[in-house]
PDB file of N, CA and C in Angstrom:
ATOM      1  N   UNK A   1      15.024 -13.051  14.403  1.00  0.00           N
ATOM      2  CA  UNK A   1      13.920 -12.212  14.001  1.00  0.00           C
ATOM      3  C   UNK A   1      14.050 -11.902  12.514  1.00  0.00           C
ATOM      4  N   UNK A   2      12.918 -11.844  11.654  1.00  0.00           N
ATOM      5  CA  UNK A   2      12.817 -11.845   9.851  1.00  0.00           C
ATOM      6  C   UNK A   2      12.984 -10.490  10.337  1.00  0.00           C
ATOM      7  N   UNK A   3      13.595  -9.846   8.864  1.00  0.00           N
ATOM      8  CA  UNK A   3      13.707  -8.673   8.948  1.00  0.00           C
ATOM      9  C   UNK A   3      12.656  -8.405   7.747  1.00  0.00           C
ATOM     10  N   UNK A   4      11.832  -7.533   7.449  1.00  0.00           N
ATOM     11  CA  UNK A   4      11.226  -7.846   6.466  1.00  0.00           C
ATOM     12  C   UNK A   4      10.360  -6.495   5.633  1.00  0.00           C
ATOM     13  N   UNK A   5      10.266  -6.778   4.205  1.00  0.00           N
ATOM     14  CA  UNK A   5      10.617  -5.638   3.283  1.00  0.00           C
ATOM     15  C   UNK A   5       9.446  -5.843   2.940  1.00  0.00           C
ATOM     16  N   UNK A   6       8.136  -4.713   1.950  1.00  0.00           N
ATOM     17  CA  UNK A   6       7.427  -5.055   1.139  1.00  0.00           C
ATOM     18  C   UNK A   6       7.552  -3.860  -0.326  1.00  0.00           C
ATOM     19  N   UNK A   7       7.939  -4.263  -1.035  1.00  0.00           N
ATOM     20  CA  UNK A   7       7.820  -3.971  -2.566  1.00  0.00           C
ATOM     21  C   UNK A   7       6.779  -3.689  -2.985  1.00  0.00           C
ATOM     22  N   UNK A   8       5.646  -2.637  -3.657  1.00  0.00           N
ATOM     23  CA  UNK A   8       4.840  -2.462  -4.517  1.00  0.00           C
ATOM     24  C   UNK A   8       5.064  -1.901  -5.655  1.00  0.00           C
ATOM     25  N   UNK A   9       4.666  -2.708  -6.257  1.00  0.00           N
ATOM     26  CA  UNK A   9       5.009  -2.236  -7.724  1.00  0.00           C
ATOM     27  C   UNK A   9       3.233  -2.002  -8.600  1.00  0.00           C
ATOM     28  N   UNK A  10       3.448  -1.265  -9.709  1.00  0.00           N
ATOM     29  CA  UNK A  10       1.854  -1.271 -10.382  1.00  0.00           C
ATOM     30  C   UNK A  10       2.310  -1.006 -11.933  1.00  0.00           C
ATOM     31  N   UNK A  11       1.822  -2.324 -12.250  1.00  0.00           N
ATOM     32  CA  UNK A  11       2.329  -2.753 -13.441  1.00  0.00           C
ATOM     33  C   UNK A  11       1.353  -2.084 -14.909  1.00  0.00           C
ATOM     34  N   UNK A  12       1.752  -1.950 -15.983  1.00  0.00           N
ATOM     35  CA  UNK A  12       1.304  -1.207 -17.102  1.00  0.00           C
ATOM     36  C   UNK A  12       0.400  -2.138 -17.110  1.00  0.00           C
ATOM     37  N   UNK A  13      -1.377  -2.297 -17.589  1.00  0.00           N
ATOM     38  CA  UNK A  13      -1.964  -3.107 -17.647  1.00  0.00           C
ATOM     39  C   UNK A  13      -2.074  -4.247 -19.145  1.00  0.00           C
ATOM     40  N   UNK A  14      -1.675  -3.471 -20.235  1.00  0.00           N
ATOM     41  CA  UNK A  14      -1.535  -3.722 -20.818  1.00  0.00           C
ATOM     42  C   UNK A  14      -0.165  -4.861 -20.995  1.00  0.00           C
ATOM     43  N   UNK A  15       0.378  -5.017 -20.043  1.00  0.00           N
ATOM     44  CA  UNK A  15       1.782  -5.190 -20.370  1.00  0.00           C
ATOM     45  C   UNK A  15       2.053  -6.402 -19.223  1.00  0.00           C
ATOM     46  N   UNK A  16       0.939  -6.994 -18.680  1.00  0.00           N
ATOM     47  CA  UNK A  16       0.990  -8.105 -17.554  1.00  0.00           C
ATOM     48  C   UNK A  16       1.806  -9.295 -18.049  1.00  0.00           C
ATOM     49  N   UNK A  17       1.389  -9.636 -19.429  1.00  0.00           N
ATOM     50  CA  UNK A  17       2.491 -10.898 -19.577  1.00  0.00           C
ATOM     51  C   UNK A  17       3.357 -10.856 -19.739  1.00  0.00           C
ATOM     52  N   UNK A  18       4.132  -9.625 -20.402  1.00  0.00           N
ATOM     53  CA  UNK A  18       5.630  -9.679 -20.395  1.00  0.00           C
ATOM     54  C   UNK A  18       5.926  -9.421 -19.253  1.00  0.00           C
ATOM     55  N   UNK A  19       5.331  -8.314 -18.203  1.00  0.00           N
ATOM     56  CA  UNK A  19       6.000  -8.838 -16.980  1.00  0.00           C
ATOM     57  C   UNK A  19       6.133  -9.585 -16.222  1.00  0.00           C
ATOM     58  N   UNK A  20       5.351 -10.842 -16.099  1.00  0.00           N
ATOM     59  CA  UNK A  20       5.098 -11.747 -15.341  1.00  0.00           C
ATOM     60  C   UNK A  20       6.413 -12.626 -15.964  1.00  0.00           C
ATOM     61  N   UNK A  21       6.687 -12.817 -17.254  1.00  0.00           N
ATOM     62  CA  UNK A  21       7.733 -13.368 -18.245  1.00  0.00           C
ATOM     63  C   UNK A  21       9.617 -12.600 -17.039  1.00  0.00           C
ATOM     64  N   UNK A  22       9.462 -10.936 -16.950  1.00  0.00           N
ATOM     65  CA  UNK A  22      10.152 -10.427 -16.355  1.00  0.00           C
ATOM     66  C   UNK A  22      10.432 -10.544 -15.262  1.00  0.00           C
ATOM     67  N   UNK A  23       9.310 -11.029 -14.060  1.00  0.00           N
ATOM     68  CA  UNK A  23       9.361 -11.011 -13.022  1.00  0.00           C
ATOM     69  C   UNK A  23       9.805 -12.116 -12.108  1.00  0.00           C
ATOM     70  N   UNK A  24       9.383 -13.108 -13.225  1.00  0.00           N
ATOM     71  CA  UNK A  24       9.537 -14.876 -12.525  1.00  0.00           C
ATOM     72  C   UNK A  24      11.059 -14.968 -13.244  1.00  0.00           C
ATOM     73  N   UNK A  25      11.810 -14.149 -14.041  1.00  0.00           N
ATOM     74  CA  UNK A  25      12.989 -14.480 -14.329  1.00  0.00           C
ATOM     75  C   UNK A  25      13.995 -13.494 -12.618  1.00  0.00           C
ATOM     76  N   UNK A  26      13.369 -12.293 -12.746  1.00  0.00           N
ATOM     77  CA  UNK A  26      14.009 -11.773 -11.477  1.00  0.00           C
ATOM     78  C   UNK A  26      14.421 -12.221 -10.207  1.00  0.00           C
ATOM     79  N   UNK A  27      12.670 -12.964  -9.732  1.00  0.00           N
ATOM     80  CA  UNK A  27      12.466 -13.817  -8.586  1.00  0.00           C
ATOM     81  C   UNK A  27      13.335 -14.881  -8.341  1.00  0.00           C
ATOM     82  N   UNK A  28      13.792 -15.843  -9.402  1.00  0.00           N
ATOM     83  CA  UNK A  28      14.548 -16.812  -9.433  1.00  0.00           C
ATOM     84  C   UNK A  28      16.242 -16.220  -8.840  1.00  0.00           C
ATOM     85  N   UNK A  29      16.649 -15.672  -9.255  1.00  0.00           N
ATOM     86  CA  UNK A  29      17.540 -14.714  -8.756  1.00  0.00           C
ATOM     87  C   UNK A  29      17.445 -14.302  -7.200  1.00  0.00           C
ATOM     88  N   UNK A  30      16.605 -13.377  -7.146  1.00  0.00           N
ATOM     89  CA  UNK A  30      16.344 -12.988  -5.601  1.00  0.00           C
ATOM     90  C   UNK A  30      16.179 -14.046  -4.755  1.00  0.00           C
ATOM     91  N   UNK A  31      15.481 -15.066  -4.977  1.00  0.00           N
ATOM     92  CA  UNK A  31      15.342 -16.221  -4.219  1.00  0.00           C
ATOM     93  C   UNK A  31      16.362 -16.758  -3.832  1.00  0.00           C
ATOM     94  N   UNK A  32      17.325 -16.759  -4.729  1.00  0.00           N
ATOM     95  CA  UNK A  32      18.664 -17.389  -4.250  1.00  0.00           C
ATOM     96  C   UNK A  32      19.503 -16.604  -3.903  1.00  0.00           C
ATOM     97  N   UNK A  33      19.471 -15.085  -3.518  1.00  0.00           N
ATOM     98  CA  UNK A  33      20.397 -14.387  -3.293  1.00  0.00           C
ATOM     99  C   UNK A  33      20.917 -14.866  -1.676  1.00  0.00           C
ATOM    100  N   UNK A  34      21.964 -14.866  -1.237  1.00  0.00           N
ATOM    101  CA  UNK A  34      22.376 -14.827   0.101  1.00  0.00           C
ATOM    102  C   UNK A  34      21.591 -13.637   1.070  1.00  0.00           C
ATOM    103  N   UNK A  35      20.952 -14.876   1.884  1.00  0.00           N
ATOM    104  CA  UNK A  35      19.844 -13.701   2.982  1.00  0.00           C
ATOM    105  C   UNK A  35      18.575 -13.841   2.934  1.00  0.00           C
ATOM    106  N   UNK A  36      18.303 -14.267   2.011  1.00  0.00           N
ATOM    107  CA  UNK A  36      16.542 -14.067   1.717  1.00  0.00           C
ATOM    108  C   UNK A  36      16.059 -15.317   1.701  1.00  0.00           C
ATOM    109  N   UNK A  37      15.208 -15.248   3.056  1.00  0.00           N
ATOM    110  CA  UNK A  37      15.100 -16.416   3.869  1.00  0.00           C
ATOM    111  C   UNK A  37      12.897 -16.788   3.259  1.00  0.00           C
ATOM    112  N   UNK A  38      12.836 -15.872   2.956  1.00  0.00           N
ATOM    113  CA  UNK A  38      11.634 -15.690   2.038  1.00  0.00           C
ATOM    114  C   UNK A  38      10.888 -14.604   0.905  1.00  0.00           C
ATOM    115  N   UNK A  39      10.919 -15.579  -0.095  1.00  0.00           N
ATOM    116  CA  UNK A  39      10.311 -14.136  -0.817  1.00  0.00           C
ATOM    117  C   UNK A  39       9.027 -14.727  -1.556  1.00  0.00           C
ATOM    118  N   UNK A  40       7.740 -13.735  -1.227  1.00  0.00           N
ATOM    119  CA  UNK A  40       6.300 -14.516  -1.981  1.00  0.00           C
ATOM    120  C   UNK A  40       5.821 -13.127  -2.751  1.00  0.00           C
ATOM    121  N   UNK A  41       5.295 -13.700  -3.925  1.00  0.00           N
ATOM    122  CA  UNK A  41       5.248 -12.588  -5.168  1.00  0.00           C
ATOM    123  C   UNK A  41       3.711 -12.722  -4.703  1.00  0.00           C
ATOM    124  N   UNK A  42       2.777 -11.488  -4.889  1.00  0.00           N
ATOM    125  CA  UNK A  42       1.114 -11.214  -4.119  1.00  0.00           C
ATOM    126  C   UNK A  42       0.586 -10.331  -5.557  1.00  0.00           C
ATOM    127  N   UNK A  43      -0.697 -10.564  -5.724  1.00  0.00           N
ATOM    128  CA  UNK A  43      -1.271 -10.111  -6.916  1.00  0.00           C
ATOM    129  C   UNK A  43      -2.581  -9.484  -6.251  1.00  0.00           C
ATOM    130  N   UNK A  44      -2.890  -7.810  -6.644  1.00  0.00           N
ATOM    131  CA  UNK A  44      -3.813  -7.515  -5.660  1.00  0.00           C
ATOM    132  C   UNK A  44      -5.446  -8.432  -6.393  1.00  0.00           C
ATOM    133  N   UNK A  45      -6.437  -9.098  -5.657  1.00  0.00           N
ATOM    134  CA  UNK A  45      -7.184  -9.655  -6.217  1.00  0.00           C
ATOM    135  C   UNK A  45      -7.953  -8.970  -6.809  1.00  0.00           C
ATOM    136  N   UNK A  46      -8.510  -7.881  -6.796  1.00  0.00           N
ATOM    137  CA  UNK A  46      -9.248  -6.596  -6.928  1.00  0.00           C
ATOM    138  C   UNK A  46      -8.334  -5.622  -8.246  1.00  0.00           C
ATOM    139  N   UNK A  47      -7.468  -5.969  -8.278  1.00  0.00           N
ATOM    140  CA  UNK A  47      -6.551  -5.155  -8.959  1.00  0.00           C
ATOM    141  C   UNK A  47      -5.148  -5.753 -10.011  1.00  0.00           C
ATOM    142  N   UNK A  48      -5.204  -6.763 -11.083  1.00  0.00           N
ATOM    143  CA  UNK A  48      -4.294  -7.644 -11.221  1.00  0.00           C
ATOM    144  C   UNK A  48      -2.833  -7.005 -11.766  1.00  0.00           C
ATOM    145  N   UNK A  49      -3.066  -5.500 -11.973  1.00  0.00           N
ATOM    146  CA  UNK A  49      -2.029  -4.371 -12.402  1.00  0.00           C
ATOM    147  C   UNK A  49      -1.014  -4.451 -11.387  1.00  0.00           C
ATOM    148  N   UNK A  50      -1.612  -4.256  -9.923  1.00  0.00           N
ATOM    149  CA  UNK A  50      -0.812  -4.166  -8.689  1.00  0.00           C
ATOM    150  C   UNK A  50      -0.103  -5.463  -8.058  1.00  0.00           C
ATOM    151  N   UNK A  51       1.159  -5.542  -8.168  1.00  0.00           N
ATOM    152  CA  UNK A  51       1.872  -6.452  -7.507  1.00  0.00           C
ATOM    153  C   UNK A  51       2.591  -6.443  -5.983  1.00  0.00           C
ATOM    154  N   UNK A  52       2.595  -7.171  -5.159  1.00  0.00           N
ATOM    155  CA  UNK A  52       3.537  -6.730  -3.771  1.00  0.00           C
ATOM    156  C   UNK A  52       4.507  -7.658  -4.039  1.00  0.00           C
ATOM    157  N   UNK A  53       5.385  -7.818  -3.527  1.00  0.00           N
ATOM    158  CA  UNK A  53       7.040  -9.048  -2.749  1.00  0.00           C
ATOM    159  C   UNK A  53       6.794  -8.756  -1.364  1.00  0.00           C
ATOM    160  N   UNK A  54       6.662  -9.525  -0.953  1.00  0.00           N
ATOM    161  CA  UNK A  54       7.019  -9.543   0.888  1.00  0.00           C
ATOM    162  C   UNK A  54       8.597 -10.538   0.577  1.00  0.00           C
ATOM    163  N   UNK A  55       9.331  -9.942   1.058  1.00  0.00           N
ATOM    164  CA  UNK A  55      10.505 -10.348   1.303  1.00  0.00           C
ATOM    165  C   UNK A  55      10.928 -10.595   2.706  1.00  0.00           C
ATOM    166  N   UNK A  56      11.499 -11.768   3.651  1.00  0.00           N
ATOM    167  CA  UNK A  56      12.185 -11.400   4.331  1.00  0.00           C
ATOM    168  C   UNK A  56      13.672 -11.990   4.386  1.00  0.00           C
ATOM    169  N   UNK A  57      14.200 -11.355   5.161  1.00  0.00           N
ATOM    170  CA  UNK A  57      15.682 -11.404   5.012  1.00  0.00           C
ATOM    171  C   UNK A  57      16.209 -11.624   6.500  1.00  0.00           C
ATOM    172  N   UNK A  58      17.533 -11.790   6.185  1.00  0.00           N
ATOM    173  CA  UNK A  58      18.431 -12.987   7.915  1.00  0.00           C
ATOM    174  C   UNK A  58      18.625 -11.347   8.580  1.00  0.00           C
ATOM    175  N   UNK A  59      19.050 -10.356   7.834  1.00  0.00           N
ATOM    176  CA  UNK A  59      19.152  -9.251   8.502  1.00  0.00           C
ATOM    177  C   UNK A  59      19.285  -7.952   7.638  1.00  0.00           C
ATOM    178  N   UNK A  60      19.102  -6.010   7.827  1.00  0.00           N
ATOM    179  CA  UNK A  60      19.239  -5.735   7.317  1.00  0.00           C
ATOM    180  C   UNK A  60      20.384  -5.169   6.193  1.00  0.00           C
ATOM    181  N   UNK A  61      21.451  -5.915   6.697  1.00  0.00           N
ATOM    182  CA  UNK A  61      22.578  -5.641   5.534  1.00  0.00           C
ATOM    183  C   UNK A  61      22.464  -6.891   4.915  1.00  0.00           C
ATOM    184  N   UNK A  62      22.273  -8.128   4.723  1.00  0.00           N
ATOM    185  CA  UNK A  62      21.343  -8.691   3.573  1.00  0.00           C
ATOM    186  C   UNK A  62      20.336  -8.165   2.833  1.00  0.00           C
ATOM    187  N   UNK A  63      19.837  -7.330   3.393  1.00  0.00           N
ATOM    188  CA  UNK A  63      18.436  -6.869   2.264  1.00  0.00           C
ATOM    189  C   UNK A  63      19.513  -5.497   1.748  1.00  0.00           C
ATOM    190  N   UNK A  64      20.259  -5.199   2.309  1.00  0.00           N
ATOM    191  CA  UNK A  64      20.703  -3.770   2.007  1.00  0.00           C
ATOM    192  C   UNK A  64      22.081  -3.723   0.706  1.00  0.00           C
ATOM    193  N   UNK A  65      22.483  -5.409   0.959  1.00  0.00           N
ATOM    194  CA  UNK A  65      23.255  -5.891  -0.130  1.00  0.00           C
ATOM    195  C   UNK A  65      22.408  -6.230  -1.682  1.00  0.00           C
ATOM    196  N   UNK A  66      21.550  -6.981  -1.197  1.00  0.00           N
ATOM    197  CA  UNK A  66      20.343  -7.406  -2.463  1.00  0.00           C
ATOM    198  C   UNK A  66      20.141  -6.147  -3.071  1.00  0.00           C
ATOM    199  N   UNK A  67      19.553  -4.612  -2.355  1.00  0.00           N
ATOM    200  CA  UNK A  67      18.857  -3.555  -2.971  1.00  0.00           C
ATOM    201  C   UNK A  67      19.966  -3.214  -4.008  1.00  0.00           C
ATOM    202  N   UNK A  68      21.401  -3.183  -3.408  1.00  0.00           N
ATOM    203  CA  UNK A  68      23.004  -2.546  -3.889  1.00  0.00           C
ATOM    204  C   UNK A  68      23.086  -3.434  -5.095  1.00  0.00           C
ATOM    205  N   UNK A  69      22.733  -4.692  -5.084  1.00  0.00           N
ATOM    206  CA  UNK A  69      22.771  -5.687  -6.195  1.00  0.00           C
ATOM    207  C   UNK A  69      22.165  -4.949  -7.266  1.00  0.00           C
ATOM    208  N   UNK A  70      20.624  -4.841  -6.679  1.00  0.00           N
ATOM    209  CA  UNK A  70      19.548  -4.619  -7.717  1.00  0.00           C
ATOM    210  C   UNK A  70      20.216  -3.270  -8.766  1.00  0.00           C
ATOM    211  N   UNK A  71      20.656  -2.134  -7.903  1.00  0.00           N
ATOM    212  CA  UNK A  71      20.903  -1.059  -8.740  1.00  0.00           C
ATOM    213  C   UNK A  71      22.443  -1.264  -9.357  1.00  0.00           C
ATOM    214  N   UNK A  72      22.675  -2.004  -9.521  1.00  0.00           N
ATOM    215  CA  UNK A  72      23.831  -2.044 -10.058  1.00  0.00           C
ATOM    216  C   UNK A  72      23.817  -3.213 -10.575  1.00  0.00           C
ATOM    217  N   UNK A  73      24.985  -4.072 -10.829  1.00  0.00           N
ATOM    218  CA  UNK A  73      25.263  -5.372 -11.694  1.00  0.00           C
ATOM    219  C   UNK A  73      24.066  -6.867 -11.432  1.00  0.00           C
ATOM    220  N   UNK A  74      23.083  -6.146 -10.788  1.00  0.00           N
ATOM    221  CA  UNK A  74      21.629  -7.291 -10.947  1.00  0.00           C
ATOM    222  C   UNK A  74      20.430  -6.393 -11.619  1.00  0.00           C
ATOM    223  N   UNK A  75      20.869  -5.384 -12.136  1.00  0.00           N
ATOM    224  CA  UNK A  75      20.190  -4.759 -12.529  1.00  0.00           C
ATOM    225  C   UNK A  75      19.104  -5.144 -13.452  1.00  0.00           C
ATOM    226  N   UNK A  76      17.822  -4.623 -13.876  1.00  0.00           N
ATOM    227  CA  UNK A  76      16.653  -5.808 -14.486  1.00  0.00           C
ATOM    228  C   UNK A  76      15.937  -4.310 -15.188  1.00  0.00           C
ATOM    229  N   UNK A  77      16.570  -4.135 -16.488  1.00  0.00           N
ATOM    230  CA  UNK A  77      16.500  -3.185 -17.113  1.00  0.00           C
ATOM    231  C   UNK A  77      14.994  -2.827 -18.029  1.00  0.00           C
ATOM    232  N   UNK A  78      14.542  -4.470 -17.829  1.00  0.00           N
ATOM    233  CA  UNK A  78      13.475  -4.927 -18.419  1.00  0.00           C
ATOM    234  C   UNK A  78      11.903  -4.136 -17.840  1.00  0.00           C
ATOM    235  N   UNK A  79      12.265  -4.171 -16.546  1.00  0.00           N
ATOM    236  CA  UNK A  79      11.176  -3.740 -15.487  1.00  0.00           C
ATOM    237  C   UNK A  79      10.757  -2.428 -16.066  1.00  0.00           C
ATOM    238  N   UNK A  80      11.835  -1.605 -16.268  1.00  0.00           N
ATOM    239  CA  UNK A  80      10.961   0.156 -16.475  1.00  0.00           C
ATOM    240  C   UNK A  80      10.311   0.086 -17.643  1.00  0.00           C
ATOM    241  N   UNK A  81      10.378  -1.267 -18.285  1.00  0.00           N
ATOM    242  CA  UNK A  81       9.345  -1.058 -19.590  1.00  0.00           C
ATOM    243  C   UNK A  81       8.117  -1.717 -19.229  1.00  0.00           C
ATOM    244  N   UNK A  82       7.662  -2.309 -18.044  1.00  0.00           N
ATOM    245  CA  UNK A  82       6.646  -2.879 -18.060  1.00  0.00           C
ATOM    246  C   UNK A  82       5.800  -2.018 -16.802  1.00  0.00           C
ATOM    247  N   UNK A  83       6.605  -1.540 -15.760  1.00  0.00           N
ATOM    248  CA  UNK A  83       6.096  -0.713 -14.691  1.00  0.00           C
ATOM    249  C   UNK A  83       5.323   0.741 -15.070  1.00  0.00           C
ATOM    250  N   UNK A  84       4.383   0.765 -14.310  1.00  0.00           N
ATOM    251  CA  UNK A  84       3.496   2.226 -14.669  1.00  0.00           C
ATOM    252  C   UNK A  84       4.169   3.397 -13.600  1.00  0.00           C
ATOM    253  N   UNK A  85       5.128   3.107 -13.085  1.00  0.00           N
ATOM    254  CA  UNK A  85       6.060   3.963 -12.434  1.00  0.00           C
ATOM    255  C   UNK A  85       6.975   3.251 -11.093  1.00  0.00           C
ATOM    256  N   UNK A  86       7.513   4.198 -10.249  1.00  0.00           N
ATOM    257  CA  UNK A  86       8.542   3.484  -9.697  1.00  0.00           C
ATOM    258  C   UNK A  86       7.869   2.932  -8.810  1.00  0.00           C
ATOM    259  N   UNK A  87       8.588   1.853  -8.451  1.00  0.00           N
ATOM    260  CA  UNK A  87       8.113   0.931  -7.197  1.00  0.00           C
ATOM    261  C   UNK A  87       8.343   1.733  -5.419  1.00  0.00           C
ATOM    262  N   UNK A  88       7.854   1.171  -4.735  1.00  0.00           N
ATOM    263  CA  UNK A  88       7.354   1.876  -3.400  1.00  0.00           C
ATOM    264  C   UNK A  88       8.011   0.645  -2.738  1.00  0.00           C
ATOM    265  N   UNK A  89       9.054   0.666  -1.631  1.00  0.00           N
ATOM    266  CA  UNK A  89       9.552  -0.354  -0.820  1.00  0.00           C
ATOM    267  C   UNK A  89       9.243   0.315   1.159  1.00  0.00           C
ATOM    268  N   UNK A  90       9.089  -0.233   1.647  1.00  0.00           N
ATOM    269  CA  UNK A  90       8.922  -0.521   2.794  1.00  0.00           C
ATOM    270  C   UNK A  90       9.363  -1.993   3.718  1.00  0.00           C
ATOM    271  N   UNK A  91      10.257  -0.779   4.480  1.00  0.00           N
ATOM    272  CA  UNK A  91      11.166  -1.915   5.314  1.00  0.00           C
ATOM    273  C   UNK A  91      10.144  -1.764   6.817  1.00  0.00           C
ATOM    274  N   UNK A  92      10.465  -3.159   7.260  1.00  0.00           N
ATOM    275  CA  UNK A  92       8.860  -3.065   8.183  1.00  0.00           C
ATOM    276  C   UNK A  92       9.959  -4.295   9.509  1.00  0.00           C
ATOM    277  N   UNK A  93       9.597  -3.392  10.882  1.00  0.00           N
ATOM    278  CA  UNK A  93       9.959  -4.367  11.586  1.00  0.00           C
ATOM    279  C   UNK A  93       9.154  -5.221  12.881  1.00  0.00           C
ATOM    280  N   UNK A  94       9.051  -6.057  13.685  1.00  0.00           N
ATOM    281  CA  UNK A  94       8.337  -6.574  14.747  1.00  0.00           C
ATOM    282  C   UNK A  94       8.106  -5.761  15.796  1.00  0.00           C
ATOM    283  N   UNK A  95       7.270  -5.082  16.274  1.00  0.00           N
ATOM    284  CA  UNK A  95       6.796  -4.589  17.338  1.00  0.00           C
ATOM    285  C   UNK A  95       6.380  -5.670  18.501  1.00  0.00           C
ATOM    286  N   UNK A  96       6.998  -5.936  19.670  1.00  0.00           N
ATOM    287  CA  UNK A  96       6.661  -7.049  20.857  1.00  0.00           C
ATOM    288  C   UNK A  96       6.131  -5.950  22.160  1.00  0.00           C
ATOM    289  N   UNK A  97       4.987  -6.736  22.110  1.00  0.00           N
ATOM    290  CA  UNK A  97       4.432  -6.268  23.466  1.00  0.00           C
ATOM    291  C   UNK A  97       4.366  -7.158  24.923  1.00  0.00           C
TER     292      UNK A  97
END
């Protein structure tokens, strides 16, 4: 079963190409982190400021290692200069009926 995360972020508008410059350097990274069995970067169509990640991962101490990454020695110092504030994560799981 994916375990699976979604990221929103809402980017300075002014400031889309350097983050996109920021973001596709991040992604490359995350993509290859151990665990992350998918990750797709989403652009709201209506809104090109607003970004999502749907991430999913083999389980949640893979995603819970990646986050530990992020705040510490994967850290991407670059982001708080391009973000219009902090990002919003949601860990989301399968409901079976």
């Amino acid at each position: 079963m994916a375990h699976v995360a979604i990221v929103e972020f809402h980017i300075v508008p002014e400031k889309l190409e350097e983050a996109r410059a920021v973001f596709a350097d991040m992604l490359r990274t995350s993509r290859e982190y151990d665990g992350c069995e998918r990750l797709d970067w989403l652009v709201d169509r209506d809104d090109p400021a607003s970004w999502t990640l749907y991430e999913e991962w083999s389980s949640w101490e893979a995603e819970q290692a990646y986050r530990d990454f992020r705040a510490g020695e994967g850290a991407v110092p670059e982001l708080k200069d391009v973000m219009a504030g902090p990002p919003r994560l949601v860990r989301l799981e399968t409901i079976r009926f």
